[in-house]
PDB file of N, CA and C in Angstrom:
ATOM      1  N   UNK A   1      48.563  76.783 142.748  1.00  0.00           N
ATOM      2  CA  UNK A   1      49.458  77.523 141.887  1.00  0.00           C
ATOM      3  C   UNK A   1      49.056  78.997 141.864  1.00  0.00           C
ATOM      4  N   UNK A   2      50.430  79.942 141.721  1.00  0.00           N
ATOM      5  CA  UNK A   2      49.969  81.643 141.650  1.00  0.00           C
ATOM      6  C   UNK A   2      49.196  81.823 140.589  1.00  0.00           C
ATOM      7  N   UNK A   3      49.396  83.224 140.740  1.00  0.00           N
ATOM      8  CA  UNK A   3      48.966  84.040 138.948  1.00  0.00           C
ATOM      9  C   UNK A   3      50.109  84.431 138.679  1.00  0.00           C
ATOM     10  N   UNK A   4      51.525  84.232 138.928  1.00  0.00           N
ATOM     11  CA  UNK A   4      52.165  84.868 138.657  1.00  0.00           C
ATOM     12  C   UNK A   4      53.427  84.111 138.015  1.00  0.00           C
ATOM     13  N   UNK A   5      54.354  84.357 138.364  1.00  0.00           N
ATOM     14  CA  UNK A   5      55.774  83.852 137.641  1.00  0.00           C
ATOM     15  C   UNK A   5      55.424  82.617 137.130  1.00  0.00           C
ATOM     16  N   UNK A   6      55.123  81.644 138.163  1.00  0.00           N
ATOM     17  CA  UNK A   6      54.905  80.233 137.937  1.00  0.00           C
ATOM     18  C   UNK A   6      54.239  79.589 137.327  1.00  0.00           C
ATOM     19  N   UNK A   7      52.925  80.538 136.687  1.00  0.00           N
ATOM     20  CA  UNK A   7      52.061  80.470 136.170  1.00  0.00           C
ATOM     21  C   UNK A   7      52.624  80.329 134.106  1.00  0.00           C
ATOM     22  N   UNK A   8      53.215  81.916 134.532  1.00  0.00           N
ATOM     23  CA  UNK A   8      54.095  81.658 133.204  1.00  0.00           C
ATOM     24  C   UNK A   8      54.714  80.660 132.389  1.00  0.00           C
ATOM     25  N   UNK A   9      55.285  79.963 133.403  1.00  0.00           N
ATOM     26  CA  UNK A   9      55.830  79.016 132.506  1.00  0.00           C
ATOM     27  C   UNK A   9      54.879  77.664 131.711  1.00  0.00           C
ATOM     28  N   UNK A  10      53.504  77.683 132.059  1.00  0.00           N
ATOM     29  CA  UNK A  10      53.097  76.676 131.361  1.00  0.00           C
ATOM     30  C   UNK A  10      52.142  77.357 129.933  1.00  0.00           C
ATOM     31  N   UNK A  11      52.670  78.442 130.053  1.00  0.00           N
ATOM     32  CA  UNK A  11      52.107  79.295 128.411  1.00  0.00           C
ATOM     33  C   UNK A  11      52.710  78.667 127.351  1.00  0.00           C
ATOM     34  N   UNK A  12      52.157  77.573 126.501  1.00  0.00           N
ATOM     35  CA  UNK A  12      52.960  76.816 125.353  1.00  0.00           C
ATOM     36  C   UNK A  12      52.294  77.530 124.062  1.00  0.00           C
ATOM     37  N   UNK A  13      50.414  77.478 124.563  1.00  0.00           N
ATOM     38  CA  UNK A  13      49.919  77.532 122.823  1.00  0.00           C
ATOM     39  C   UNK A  13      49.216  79.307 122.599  1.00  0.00           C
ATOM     40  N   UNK A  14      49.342  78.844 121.397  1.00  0.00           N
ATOM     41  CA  UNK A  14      49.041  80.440 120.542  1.00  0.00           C
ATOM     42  C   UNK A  14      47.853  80.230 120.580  1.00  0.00           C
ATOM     43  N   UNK A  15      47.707  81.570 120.895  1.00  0.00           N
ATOM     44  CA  UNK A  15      45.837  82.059 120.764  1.00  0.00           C
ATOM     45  C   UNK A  15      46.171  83.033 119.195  1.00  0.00           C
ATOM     46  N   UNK A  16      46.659  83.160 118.903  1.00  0.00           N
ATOM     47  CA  UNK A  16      47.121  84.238 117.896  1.00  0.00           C
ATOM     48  C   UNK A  16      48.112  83.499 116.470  1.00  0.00           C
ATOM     49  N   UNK A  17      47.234  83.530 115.536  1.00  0.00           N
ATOM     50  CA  UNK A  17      48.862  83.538 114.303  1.00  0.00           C
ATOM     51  C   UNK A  17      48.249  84.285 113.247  1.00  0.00           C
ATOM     52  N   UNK A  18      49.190  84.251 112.081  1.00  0.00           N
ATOM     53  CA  UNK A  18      49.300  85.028 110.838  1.00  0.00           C
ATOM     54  C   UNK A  18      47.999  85.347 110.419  1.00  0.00           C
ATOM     55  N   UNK A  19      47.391  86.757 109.937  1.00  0.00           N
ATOM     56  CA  UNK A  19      46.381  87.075 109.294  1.00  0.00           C
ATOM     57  C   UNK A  19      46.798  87.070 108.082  1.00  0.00           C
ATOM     58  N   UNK A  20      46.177  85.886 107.373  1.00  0.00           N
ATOM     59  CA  UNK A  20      46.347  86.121 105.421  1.00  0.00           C
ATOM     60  C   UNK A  20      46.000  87.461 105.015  1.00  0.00           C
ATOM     61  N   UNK A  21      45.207  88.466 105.102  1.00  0.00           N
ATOM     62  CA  UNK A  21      44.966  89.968 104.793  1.00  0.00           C
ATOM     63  C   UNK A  21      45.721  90.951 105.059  1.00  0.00           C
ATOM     64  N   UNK A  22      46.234  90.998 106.378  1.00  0.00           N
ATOM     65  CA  UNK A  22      47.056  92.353 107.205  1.00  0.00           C
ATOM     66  C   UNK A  22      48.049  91.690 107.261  1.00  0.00           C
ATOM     67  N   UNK A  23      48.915  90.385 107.475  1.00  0.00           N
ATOM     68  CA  UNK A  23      50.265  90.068 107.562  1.00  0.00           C
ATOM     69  C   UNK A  23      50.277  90.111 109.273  1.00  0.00           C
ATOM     70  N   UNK A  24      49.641  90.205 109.971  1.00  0.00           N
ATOM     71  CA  UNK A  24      49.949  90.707 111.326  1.00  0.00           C
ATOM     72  C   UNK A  24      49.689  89.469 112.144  1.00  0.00           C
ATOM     73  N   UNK A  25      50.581  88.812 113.760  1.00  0.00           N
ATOM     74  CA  UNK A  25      50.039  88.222 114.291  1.00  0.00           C
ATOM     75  C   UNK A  25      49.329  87.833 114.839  1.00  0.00           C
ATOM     76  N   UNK A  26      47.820  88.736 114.402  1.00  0.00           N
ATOM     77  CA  UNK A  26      46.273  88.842 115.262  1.00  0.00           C
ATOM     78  C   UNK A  26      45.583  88.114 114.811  1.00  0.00           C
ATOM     79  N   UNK A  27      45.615  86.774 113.848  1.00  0.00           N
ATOM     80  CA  UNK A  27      44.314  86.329 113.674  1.00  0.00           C
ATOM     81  C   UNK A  27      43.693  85.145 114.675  1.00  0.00           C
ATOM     82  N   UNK A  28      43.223  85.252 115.387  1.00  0.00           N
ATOM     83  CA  UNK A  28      42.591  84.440 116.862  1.00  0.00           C
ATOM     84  C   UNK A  28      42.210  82.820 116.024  1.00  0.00           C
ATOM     85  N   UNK A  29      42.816  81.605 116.760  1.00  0.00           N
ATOM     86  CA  UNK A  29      42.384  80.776 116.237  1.00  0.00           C
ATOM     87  C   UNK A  29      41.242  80.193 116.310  1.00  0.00           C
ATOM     88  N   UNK A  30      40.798  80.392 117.548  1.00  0.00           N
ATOM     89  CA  UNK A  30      39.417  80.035 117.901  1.00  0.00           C
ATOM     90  C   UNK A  30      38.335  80.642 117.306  1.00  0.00           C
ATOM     91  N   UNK A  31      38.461  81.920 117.256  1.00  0.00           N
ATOM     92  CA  UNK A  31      37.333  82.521 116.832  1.00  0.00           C
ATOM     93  C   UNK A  31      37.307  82.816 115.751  1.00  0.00           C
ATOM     94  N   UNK A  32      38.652  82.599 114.475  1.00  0.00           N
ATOM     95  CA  UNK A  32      38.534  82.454 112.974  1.00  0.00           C
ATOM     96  C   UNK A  32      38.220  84.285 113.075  1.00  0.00           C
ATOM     97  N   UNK A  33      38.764  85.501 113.906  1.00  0.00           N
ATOM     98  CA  UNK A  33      38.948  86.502 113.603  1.00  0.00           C
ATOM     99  C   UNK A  33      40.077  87.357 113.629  1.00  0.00           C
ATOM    100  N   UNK A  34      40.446  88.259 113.123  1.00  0.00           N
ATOM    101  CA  UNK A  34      41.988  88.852 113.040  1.00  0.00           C
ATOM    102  C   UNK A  34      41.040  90.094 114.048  1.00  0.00           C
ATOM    103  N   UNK A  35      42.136  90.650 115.165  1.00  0.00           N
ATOM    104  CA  UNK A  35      41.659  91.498 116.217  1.00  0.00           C
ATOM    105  C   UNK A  35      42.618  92.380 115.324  1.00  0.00           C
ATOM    106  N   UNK A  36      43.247  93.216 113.856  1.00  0.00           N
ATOM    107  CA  UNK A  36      44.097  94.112 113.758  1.00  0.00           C
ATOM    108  C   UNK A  36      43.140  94.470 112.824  1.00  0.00           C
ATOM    109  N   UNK A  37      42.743  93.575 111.937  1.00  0.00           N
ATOM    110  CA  UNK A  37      41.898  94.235 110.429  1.00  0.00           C
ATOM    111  C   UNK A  37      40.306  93.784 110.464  1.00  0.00           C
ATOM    112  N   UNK A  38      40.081  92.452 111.081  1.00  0.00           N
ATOM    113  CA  UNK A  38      38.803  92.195 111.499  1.00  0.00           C
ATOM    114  C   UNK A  38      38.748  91.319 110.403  1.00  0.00           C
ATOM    115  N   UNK A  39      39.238  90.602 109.699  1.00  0.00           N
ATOM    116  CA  UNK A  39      39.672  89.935 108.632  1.00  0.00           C
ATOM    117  C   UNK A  39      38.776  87.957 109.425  1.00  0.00           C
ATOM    118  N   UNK A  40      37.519  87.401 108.691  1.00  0.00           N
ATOM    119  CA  UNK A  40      37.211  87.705 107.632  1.00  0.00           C
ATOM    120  C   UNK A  40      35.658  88.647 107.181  1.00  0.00           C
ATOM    121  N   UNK A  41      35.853  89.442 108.082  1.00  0.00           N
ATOM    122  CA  UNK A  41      34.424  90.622 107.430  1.00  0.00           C
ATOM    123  C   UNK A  41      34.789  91.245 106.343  1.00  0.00           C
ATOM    124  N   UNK A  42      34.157  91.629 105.673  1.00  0.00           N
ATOM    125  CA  UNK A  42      34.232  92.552 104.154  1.00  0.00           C
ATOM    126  C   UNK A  42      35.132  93.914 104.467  1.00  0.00           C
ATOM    127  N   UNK A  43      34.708  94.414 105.700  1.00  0.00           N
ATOM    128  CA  UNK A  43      35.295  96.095 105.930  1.00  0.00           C
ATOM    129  C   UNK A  43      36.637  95.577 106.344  1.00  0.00           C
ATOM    130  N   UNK A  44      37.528  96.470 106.693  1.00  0.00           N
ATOM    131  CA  UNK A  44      38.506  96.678 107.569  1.00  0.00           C
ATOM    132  C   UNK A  44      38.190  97.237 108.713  1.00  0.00           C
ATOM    133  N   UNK A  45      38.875  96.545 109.934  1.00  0.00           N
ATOM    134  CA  UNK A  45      38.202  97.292 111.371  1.00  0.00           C
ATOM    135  C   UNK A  45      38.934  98.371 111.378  1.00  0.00           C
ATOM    136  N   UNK A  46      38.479  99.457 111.915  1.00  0.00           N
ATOM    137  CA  UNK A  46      39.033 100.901 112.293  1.00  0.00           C
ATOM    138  C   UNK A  46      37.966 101.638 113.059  1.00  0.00           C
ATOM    139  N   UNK A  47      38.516 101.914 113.774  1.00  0.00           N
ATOM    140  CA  UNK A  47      37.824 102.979 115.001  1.00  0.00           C
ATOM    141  C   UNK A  47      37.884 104.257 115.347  1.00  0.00           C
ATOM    142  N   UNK A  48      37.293 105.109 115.521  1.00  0.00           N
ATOM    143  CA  UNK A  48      37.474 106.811 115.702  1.00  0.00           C
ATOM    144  C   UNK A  48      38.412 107.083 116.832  1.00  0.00           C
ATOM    145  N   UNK A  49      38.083 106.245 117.888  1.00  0.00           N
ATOM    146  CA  UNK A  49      39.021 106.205 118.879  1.00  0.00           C
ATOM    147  C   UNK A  49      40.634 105.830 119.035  1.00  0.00           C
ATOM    148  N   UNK A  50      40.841 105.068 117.546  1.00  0.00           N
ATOM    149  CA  UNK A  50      42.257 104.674 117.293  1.00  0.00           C
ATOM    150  C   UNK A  50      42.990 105.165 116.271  1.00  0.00           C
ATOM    151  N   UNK A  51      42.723 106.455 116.343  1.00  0.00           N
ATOM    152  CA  UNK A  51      43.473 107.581 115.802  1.00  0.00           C
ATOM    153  C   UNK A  51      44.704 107.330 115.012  1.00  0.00           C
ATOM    154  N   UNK A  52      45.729 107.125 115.753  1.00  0.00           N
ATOM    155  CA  UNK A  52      47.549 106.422 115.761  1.00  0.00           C
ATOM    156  C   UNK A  52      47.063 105.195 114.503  1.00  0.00           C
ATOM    157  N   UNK A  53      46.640 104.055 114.876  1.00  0.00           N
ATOM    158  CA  UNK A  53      45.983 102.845 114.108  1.00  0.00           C
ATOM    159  C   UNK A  53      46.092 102.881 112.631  1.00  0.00           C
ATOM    160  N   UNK A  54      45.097 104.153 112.992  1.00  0.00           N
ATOM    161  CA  UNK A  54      43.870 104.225 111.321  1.00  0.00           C
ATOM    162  C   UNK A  54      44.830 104.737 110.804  1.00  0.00           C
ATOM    163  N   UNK A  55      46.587 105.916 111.264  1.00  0.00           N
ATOM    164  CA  UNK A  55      47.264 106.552 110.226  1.00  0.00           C
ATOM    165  C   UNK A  55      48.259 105.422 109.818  1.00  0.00           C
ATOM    166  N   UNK A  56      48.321 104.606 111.031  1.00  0.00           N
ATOM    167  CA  UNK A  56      49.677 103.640 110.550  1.00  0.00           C
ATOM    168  C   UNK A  56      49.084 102.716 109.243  1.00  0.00           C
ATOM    169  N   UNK A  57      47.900 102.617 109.551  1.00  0.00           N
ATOM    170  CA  UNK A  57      47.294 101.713 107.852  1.00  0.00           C
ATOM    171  C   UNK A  57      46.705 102.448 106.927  1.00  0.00           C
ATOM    172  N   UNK A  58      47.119 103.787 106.807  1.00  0.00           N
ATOM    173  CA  UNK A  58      46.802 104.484 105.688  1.00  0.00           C
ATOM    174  C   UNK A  58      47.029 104.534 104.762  1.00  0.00           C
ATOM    175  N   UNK A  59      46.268 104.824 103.258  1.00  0.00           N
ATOM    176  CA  UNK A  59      46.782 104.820 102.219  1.00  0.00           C
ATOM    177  C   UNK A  59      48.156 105.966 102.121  1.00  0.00           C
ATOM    178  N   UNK A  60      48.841 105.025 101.341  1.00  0.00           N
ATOM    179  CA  UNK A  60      50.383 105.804 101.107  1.00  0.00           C
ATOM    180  C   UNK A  60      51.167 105.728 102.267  1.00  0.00           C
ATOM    181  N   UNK A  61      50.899 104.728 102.961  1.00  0.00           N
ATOM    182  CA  UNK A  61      52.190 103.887 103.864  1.00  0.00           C
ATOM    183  C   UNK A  61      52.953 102.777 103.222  1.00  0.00           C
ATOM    184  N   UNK A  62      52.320 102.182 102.448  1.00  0.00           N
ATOM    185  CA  UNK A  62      53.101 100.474 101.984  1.00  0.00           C
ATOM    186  C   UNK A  62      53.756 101.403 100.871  1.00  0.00           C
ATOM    187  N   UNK A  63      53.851 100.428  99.902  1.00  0.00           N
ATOM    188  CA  UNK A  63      54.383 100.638  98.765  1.00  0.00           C
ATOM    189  C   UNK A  63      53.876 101.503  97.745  1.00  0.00           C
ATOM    190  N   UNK A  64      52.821 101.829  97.907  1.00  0.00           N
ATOM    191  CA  UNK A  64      52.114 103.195  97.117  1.00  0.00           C
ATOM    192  C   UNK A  64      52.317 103.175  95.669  1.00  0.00           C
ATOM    193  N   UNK A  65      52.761 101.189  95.349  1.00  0.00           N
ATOM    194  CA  UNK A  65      53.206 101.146  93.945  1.00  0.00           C
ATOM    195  C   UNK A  65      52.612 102.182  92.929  1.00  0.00           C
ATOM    196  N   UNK A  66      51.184 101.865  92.552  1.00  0.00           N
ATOM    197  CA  UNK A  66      50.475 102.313  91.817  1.00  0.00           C
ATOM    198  C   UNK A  66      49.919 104.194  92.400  1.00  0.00           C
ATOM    199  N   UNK A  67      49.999 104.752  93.687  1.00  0.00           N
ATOM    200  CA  UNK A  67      49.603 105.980  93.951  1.00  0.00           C
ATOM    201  C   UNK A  67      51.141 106.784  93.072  1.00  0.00           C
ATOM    202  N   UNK A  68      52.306 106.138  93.551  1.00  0.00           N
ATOM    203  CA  UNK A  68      53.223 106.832  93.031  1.00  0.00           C
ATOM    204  C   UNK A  68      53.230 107.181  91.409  1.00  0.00           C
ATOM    205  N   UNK A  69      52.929 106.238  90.894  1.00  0.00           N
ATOM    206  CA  UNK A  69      52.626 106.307  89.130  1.00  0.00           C
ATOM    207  C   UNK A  69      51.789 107.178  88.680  1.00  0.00           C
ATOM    208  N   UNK A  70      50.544 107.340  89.521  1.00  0.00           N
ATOM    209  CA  UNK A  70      49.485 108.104  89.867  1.00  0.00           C
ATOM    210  C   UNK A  70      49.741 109.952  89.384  1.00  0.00           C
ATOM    211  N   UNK A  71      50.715 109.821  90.353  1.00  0.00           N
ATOM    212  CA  UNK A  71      50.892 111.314  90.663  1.00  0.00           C
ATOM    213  C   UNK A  71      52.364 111.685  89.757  1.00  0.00           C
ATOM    214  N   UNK A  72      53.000 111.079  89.279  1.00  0.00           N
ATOM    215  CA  UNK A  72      53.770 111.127  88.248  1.00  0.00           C
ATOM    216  C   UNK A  72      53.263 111.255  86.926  1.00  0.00           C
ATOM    217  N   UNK A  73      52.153 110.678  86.653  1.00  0.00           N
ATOM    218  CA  UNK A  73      51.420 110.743  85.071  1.00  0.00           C
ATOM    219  C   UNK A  73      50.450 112.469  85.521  1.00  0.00           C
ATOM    220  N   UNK A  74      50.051 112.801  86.444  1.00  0.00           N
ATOM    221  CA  UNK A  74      49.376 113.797  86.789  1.00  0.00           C
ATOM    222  C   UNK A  74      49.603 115.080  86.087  1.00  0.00           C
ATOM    223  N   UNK A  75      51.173 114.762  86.605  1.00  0.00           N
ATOM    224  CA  UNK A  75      51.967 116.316  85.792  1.00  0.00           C
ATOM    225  C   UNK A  75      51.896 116.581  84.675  1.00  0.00           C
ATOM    226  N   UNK A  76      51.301 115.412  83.635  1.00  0.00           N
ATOM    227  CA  UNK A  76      51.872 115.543  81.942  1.00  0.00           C
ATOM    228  C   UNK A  76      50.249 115.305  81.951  1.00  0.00           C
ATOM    229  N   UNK A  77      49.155 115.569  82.826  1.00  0.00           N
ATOM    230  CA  UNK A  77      47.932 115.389  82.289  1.00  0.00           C
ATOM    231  C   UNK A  77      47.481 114.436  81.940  1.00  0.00           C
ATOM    232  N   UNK A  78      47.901 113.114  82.406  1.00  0.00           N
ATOM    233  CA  UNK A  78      47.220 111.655  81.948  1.00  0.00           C
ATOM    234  C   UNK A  78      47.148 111.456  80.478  1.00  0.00           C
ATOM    235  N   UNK A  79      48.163 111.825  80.014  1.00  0.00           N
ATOM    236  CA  UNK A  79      48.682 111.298  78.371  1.00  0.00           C
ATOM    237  C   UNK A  79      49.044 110.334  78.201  1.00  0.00           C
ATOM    238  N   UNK A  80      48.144 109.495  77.086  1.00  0.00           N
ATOM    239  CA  UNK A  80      48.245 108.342  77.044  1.00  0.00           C
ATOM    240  C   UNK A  80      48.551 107.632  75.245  1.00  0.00           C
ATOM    241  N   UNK A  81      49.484 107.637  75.472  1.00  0.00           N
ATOM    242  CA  UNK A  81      49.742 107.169  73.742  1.00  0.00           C
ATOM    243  C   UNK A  81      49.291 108.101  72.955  1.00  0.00           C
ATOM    244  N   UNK A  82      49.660 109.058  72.765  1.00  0.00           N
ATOM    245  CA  UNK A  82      50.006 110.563  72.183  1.00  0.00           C
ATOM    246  C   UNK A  82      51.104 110.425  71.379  1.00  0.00           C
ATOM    247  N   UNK A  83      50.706 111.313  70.325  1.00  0.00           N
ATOM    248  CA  UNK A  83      52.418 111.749  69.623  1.00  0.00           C
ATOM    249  C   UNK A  83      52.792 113.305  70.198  1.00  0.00           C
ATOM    250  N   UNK A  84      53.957 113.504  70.192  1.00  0.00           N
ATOM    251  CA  UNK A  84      54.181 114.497  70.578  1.00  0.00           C
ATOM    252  C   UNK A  84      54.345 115.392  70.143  1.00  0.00           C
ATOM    253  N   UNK A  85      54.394 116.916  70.385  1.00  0.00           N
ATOM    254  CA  UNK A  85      53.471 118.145  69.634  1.00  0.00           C
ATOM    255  C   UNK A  85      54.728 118.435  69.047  1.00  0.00           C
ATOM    256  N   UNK A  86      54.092 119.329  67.949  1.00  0.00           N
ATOM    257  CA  UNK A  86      55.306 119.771  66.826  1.00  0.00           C
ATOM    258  C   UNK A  86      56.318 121.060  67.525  1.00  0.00           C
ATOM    259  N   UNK A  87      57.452 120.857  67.930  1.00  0.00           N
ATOM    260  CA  UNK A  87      58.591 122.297  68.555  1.00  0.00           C
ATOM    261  C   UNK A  87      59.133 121.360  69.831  1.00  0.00           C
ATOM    262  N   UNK A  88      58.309 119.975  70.487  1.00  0.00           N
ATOM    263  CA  UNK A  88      59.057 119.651  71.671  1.00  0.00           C
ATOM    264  C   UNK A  88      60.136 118.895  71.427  1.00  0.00           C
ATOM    265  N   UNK A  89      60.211 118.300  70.314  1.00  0.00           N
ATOM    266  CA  UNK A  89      61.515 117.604  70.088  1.00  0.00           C
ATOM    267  C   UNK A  89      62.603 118.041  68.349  1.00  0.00           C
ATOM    268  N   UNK A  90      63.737 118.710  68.767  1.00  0.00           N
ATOM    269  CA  UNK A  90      63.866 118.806  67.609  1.00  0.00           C
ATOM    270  C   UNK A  90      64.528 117.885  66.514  1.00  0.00           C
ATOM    271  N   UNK A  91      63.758 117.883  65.472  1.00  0.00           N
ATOM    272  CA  UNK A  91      63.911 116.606  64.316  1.00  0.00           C
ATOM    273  C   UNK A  91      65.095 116.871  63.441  1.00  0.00           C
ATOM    274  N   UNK A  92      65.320 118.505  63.286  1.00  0.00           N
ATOM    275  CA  UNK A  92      66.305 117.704  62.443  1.00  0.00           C
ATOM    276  C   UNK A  92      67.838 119.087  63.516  1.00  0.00           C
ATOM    277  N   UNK A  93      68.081 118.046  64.505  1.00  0.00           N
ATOM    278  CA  UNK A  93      69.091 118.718  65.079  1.00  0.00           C
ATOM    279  C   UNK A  93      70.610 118.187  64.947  1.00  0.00           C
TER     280      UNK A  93
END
């Protein structure tokens, strides 16, 4: 048998499925490692050399639920259950 066309067709099984951490189809079954996040080590994999990588999983790509709230409370100075100062609202208008 080739290496080639014919070869193809007897590719049935996954070396690869779902990483519970990154969502991505890299987690290797055999070796119980994700080749995208490195998932299950403590760090996240990232490399100096994978420049492109490290921005696509940067903070303030996903949902930035909580960065967005972040920088919205910023403006008013992280006020937190305050009353509000006497002239900003008028009381008897």
């Amino acid at each position: 048998m080739t290496k080639g066309t014919q070869s193809f067709g007897m590719r049935h099984n996954k070396t690869h499925t779902s990483c519970r951490r990154c969502g991505r189809r890299s987690f290797h079954i055999q070796k119980h490692t994700c080749s995208s996040c490195g998932y299950p080590a403590a760090k996240t994999r990232k490399y100096e050399w994978g420049q492109k990588a490290k921005r696509r999983k940067a903070e303030g790509t996903g949902r930035a639920a909580h960065l967005r709230a972040v920088h919205r409370r910023f403006h008013h100075g992280f006020r937190t259950g305050l009353a509000l100062r006497k002239g900003t609202v008028s009381a008897s208008a």
